[in-house]
Structures are given as C-alpha cells and as structure tokens.
C-alpha atoms as a PDB file:
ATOM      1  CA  UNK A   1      16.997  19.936 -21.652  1.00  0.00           C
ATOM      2  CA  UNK A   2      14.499  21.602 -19.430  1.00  0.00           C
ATOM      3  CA  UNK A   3      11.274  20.751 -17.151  1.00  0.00           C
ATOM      4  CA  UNK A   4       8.279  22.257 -17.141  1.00  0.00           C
ATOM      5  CA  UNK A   5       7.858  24.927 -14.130  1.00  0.00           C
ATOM      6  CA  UNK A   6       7.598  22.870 -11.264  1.00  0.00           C
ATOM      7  CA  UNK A   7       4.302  25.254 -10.111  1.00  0.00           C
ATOM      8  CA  UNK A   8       2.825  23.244 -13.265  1.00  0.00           C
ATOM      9  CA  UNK A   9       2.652  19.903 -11.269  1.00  0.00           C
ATOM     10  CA  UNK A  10      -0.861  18.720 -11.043  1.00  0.00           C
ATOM     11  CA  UNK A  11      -2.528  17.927  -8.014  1.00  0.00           C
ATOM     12  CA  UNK A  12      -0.496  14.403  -7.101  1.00  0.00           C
ATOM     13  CA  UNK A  13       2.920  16.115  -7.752  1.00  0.00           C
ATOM     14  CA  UNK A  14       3.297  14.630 -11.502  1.00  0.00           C
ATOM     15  CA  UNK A  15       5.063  17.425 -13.260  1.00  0.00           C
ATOM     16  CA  UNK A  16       6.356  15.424 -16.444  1.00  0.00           C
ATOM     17  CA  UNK A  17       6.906  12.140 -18.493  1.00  0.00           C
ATOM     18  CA  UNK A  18      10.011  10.990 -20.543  1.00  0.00           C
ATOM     19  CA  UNK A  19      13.097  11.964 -20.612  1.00  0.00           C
ATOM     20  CA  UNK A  20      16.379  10.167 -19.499  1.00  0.00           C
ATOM     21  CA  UNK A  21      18.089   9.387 -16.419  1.00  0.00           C
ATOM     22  CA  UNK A  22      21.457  11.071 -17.515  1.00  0.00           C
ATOM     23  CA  UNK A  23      23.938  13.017 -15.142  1.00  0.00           C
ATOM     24  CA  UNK A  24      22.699  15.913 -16.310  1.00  0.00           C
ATOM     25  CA  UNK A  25      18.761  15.586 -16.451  1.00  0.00           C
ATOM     26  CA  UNK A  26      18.866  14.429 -12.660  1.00  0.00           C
ATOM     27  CA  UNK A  27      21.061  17.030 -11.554  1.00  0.00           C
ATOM     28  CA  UNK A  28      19.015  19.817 -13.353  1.00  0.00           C
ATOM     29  CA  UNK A  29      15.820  18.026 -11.772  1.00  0.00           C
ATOM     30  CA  UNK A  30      17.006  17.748  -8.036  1.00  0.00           C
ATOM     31  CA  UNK A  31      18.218  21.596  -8.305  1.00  0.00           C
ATOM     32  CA  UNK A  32      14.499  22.427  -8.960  1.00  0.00           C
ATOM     33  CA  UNK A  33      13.472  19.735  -6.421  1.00  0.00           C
ATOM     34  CA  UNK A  34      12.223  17.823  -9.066  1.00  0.00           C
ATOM     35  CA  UNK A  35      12.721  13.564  -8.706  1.00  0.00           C
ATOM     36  CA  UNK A  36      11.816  10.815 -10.520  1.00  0.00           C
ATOM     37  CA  UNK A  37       9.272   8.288  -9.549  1.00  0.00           C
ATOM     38  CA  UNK A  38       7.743   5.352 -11.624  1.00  0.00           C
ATOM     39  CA  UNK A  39       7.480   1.673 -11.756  1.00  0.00           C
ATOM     40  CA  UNK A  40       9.641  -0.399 -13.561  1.00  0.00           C
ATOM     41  CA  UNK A  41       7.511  -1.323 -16.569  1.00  0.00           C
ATOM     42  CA  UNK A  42       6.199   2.469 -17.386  1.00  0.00           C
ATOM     43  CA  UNK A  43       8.173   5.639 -18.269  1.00  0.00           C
ATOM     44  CA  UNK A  44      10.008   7.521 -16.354  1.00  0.00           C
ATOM     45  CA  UNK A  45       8.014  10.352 -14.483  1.00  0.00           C
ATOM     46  CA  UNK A  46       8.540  13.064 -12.748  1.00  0.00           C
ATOM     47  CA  UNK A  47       7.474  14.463  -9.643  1.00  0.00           C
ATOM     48  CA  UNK A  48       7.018  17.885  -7.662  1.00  0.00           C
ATOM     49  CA  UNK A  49       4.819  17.084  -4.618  1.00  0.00           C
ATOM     50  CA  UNK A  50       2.842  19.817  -2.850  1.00  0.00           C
ATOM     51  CA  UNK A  51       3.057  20.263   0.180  1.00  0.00           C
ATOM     52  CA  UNK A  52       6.826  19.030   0.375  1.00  0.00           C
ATOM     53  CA  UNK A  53       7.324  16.788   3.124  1.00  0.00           C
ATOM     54  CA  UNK A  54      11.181  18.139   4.432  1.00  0.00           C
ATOM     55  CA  UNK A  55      13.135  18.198   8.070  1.00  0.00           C
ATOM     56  CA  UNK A  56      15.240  20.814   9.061  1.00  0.00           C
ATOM     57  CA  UNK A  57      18.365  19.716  10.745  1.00  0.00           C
ATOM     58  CA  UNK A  58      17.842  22.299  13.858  1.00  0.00           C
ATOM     59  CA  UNK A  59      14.270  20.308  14.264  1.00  0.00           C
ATOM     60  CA  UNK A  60      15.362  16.554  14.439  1.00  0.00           C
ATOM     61  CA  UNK A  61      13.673  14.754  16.954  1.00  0.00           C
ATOM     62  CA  UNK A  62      15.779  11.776  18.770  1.00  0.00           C
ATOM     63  CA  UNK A  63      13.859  10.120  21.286  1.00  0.00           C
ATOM     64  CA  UNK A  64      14.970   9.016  24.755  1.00  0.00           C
ATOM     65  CA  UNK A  65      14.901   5.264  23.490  1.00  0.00           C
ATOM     66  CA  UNK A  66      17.030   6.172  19.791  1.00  0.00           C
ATOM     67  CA  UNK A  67      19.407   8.082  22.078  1.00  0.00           C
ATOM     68  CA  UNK A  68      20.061   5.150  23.911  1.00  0.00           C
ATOM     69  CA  UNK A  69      20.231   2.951  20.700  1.00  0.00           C
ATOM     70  CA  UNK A  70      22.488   5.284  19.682  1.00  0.00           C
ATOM     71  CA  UNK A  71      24.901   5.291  22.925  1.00  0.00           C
ATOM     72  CA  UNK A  72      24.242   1.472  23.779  1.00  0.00           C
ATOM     73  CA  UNK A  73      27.325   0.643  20.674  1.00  0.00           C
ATOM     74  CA  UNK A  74      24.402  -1.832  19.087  1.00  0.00           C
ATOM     75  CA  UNK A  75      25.128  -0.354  15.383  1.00  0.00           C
ATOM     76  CA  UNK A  76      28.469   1.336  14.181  1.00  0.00           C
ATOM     77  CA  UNK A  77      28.296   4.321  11.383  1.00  0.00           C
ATOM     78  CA  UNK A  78      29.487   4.545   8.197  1.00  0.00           C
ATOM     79  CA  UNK A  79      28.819   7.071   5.049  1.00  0.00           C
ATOM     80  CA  UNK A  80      30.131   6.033   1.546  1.00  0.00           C
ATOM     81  CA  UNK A  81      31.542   2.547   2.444  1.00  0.00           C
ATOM     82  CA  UNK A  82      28.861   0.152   0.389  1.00  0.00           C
ATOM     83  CA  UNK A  83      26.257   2.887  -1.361  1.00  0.00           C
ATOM     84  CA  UNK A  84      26.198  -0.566  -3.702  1.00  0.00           C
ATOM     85  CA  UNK A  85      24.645  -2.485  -1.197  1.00  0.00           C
ATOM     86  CA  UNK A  86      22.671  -0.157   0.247  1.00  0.00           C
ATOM     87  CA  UNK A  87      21.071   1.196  -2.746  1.00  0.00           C
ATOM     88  CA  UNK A  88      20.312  -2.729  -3.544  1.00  0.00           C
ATOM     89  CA  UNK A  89      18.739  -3.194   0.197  1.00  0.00           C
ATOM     90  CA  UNK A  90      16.721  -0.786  -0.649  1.00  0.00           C
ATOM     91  CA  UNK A  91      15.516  -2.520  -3.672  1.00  0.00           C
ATOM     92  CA  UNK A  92      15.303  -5.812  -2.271  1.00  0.00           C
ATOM     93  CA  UNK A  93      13.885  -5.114   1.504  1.00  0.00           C
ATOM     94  CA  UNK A  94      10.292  -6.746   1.847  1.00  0.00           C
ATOM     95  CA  UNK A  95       8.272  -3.593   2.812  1.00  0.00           C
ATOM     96  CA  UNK A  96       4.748  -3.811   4.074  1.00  0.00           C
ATOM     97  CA  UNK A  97       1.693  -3.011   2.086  1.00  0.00           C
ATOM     98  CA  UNK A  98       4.262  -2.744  -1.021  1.00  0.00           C
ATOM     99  CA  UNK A  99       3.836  -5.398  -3.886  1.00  0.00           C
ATOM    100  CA  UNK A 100       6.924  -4.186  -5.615  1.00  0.00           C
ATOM    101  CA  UNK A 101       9.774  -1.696  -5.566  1.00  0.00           C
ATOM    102  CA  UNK A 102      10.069   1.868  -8.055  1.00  0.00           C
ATOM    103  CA  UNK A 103      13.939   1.272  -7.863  1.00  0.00           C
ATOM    104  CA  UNK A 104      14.364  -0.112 -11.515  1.00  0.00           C
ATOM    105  CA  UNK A 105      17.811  -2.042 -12.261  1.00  0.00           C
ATOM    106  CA  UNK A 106      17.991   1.648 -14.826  1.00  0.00           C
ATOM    107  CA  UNK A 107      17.144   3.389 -11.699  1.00  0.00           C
ATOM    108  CA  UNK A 108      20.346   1.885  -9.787  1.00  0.00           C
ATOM    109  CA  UNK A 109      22.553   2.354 -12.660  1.00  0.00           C
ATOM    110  CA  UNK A 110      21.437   6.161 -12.764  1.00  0.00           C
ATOM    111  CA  UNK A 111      22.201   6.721  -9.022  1.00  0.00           C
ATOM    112  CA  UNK A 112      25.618   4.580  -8.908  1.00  0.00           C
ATOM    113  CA  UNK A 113      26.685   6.469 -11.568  1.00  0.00           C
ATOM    114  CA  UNK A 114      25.959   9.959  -9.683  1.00  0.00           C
ATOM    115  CA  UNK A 115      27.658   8.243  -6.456  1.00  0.00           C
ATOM    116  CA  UNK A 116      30.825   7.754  -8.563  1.00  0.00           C
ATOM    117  CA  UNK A 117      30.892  11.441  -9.508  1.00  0.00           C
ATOM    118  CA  UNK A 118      30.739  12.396  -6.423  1.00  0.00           C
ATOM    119  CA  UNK A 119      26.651  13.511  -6.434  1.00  0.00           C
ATOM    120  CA  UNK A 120      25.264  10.645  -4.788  1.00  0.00           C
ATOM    121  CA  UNK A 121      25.752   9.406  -1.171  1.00  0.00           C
ATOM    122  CA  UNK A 122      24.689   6.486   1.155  1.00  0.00           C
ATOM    123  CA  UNK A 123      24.721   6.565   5.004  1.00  0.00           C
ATOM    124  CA  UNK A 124      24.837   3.035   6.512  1.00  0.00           C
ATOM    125  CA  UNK A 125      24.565   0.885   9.903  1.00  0.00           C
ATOM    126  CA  UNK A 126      26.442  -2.072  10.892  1.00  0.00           C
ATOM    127  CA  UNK A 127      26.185  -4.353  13.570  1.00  0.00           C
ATOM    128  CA  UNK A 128      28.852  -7.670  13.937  1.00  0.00           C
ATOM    129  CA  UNK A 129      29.789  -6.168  10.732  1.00  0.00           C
ATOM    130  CA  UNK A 130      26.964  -7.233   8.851  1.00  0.00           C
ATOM    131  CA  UNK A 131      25.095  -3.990   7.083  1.00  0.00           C
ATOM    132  CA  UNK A 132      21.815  -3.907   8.924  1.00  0.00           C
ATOM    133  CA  UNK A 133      20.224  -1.030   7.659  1.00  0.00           C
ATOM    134  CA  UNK A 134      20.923   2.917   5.876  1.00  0.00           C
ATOM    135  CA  UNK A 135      19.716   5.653   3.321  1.00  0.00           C
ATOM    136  CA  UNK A 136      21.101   7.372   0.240  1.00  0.00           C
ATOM    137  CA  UNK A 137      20.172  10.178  -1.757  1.00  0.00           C
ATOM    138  CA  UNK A 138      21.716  13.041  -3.372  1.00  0.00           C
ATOM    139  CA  UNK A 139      23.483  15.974  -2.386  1.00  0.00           C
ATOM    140  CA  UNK A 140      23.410  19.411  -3.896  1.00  0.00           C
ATOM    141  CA  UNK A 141      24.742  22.689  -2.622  1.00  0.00           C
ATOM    142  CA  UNK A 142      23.179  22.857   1.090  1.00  0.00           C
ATOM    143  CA  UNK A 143      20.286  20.443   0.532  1.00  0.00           C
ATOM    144  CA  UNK A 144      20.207  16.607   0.471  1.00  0.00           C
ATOM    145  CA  UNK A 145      17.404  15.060  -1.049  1.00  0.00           C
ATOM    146  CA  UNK A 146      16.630  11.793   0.401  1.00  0.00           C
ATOM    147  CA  UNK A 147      15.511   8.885  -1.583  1.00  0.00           C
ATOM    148  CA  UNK A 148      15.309   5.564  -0.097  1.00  0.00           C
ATOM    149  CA  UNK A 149      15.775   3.864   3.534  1.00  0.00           C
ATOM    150  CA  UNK A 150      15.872   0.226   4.235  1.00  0.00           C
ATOM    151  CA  UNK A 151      15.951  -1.474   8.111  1.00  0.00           C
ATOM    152  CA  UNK A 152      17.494  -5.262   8.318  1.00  0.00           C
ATOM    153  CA  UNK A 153      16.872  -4.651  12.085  1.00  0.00           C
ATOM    154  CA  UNK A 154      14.660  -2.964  14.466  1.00  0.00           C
ATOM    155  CA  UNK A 155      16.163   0.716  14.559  1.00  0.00           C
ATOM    156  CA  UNK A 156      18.967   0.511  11.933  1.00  0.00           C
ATOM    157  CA  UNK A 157      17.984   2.925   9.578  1.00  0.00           C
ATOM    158  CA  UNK A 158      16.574   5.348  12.354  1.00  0.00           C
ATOM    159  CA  UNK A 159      19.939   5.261  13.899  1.00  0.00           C
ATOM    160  CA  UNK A 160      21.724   5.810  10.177  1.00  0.00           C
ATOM    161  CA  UNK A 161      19.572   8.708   9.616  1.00  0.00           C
ATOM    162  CA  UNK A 162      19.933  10.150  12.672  1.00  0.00           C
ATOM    163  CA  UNK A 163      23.753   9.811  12.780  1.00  0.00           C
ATOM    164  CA  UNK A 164      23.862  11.387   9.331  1.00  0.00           C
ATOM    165  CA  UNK A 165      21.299  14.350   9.949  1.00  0.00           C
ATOM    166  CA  UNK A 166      23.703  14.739  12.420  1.00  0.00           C
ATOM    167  CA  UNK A 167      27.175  14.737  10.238  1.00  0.00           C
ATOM    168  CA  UNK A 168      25.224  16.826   7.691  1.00  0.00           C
ATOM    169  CA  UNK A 169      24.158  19.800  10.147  1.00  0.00           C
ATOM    170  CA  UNK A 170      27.868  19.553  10.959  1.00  0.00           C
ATOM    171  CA  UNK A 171      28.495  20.351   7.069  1.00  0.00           C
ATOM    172  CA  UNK A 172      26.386  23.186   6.852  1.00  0.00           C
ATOM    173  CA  UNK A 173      23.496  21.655   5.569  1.00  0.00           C
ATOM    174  CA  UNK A 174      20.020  23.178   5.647  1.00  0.00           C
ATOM    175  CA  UNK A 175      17.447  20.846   4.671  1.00  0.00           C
ATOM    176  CA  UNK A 176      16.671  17.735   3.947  1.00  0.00           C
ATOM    177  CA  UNK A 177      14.611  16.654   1.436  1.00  0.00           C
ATOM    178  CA  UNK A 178      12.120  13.898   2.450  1.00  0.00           C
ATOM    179  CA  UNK A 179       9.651  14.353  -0.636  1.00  0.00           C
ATOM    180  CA  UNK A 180       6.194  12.471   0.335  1.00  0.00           C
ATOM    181  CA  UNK A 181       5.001  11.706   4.105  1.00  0.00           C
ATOM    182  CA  UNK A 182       5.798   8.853   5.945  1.00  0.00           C
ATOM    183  CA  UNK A 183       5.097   8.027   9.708  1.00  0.00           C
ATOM    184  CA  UNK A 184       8.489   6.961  10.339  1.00  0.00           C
ATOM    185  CA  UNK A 185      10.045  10.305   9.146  1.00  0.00           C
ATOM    186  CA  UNK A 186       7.448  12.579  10.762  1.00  0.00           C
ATOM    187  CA  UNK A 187       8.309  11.050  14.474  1.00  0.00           C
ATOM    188  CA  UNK A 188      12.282  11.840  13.750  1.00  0.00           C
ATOM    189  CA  UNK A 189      11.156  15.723  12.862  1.00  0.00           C
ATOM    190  CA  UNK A 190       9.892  15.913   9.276  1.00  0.00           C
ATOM    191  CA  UNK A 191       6.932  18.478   8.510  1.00  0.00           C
ATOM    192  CA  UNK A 192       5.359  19.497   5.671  1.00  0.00           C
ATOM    193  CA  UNK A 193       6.250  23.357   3.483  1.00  0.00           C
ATOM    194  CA  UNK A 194       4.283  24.716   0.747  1.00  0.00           C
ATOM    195  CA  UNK A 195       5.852  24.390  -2.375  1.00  0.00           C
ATOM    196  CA  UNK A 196       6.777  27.965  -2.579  1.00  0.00           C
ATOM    197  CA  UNK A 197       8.249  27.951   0.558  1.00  0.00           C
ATOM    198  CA  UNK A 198      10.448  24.797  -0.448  1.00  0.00           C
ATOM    199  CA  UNK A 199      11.320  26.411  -3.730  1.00  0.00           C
ATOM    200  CA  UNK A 200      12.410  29.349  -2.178  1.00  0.00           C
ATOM    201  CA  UNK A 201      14.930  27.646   0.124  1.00  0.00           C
ATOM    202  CA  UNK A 202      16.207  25.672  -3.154  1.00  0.00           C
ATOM    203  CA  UNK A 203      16.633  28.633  -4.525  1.00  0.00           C
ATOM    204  CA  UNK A 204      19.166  30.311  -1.497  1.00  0.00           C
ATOM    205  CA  UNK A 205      20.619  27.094  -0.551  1.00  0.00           C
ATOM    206  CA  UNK A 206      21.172  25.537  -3.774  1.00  0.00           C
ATOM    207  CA  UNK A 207      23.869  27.722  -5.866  1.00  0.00           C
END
C-alpha cells in the first residue's frame, strides 16, 4: 500500500487514481499530505496541490467585526458533539457556483469511520441550539488537515473555525492544512507554501 512520491503530482495536484478509502490508505495519504478528491460517479483520486494553500495558527487573522461575533454570545462552540451532522451539512449546503458536492455517501462512510477511531474531528456552531454552521477534517500528529466547511448563517463557520484554530494552537498544533485557495480562508490568515516547504513541516510535525 503505497503512493507515488507526492513530488510526482502533475501540474493540477493529481498524484494518483484507485485505490480504497480504508483506515489505513487515508491515514498513510494525509501523513504525506496526500487527500482524496473526486466526484461521485468517477474513481477515487488523489491529490497533492502545489503551492499548498495552509495557515499557521500564530498568523490567524480575526477581524474587529468576527471578534465581536465572537464576544456578542450569537453562536456557542462545540468540537465532537454531531461530526454526523456536520459532515452531512457539508454535503448538503447549497454552495454558489457549485452544481454538485465531491462528498460521496462512500466518502462519509470513510470519514465517520476515522471520527470513530479517534482520527477524524468536527468543530461546530450553534445558535438557539440549532447547528448553524462548522468544519471537520483530520488530525495527525501536530497538523490538522481541513476538509470541508459549511455556514447555515452569516458568520457561523468563520466563528467555528476561528474558535477551533484557537483550541488547536492551545494543543500544540502547528499547521493547518487548508489544501486549495479560497477567499474566505485567505481573509482569516491562510497563505500559500511550496510544496517542499509543506512537506518538510509534515515531515517534523507529523511523527
């Protein structure tokens, strides 16, 4: 059970085809900051994008309007209470621009599984006790590797990921793994590394 070297990945970040999503195959993926990627009707595929889209705990950016989201009492934080739900938001969630979703029903099977064992975790936000919005992603020696984020309401999942940037850094750990670009990510800190440089900090922070 091996991947090719991740350096291999051509110019989109598609490293490999096929496989499984077993325990083991994902876990031996992530810990080379491999992940897989695909739509629901083709193989599985896997990915090693370059540059490598990441925030540093030390670097996240709350602005003066999240921190007083964040003070204000409008959501209430959680981390492991409904990684179910979340991970199903984030399948479900209308998202703009986006016909369809990559998280396959195989997908969420693969990911509750790791949650069970302890791998896999979800960060959520409440408000009037109704989930409104979180993340989850998995969780590997001093790294997380994000994977999904959904929003019910305006700021929810800016306020879970801030809140659990937060708890993490508290942990001890060292980066987060935010794969490909997005907007949203890039205004709460998240820059982009070579690939070498990411794959050297998998290499000290994941043992």
């Amino acid at each position: 059970m091996v991947f090719p070297p991740p350096e291999s990945a051509d110019d989109d970040g598609l490293l490999a085809i096929g496989g499984d999503l077993s325990e083991e195959r994902l876990l031996l993926a992530y810990r080379q900051g491999i992940f897989p990627w695909y739509n629901e009707d083709e193989p599985i595929s896997w990915w090693f994008p370059n540059p490598r889209f990441v925030l540093f705990p030390g670097e996240l950016n709350i602005s003066r309007s999240m921190r007083t989201v964040i003070n204000n009492g409008s959501f209430q934080f959680t981390i492991d209470k409904s990684f179910d739900t979340v991970i199903s938001n984030c399948r479900n969630v209308f998202r703009k621009d986006q016909s369809g979703t990559w998280l396959s029903p195989d997908i969420i099977l693969a990911y509750t599984r790791l949650h069970k064992l302890g791998h896999a975790h979800s960060a959520e936000a409440w408000h009037k006790g109704e989930l409104v919005g979180g993340l989850y992603g998995v969780l590997i020696g001093k790294v997380f590797f994000g994977e999904s984020m959904f929003s019910k309401k305006n700021n929810a999942s800016k306020f879970a990921f801030i809140k659990y940037v937060t708890h993490l850094q508290k942990q001890g750990i060292q980066l987060i793994d935010c794969q490909v670009y997005t907007p949203h990510l890039e205004s709460l800190g998240a820059r982009m590394i070579s690939k070498s440089d990411f794959s050297a900090l998998l290499k000290r922070l994941i043992s």
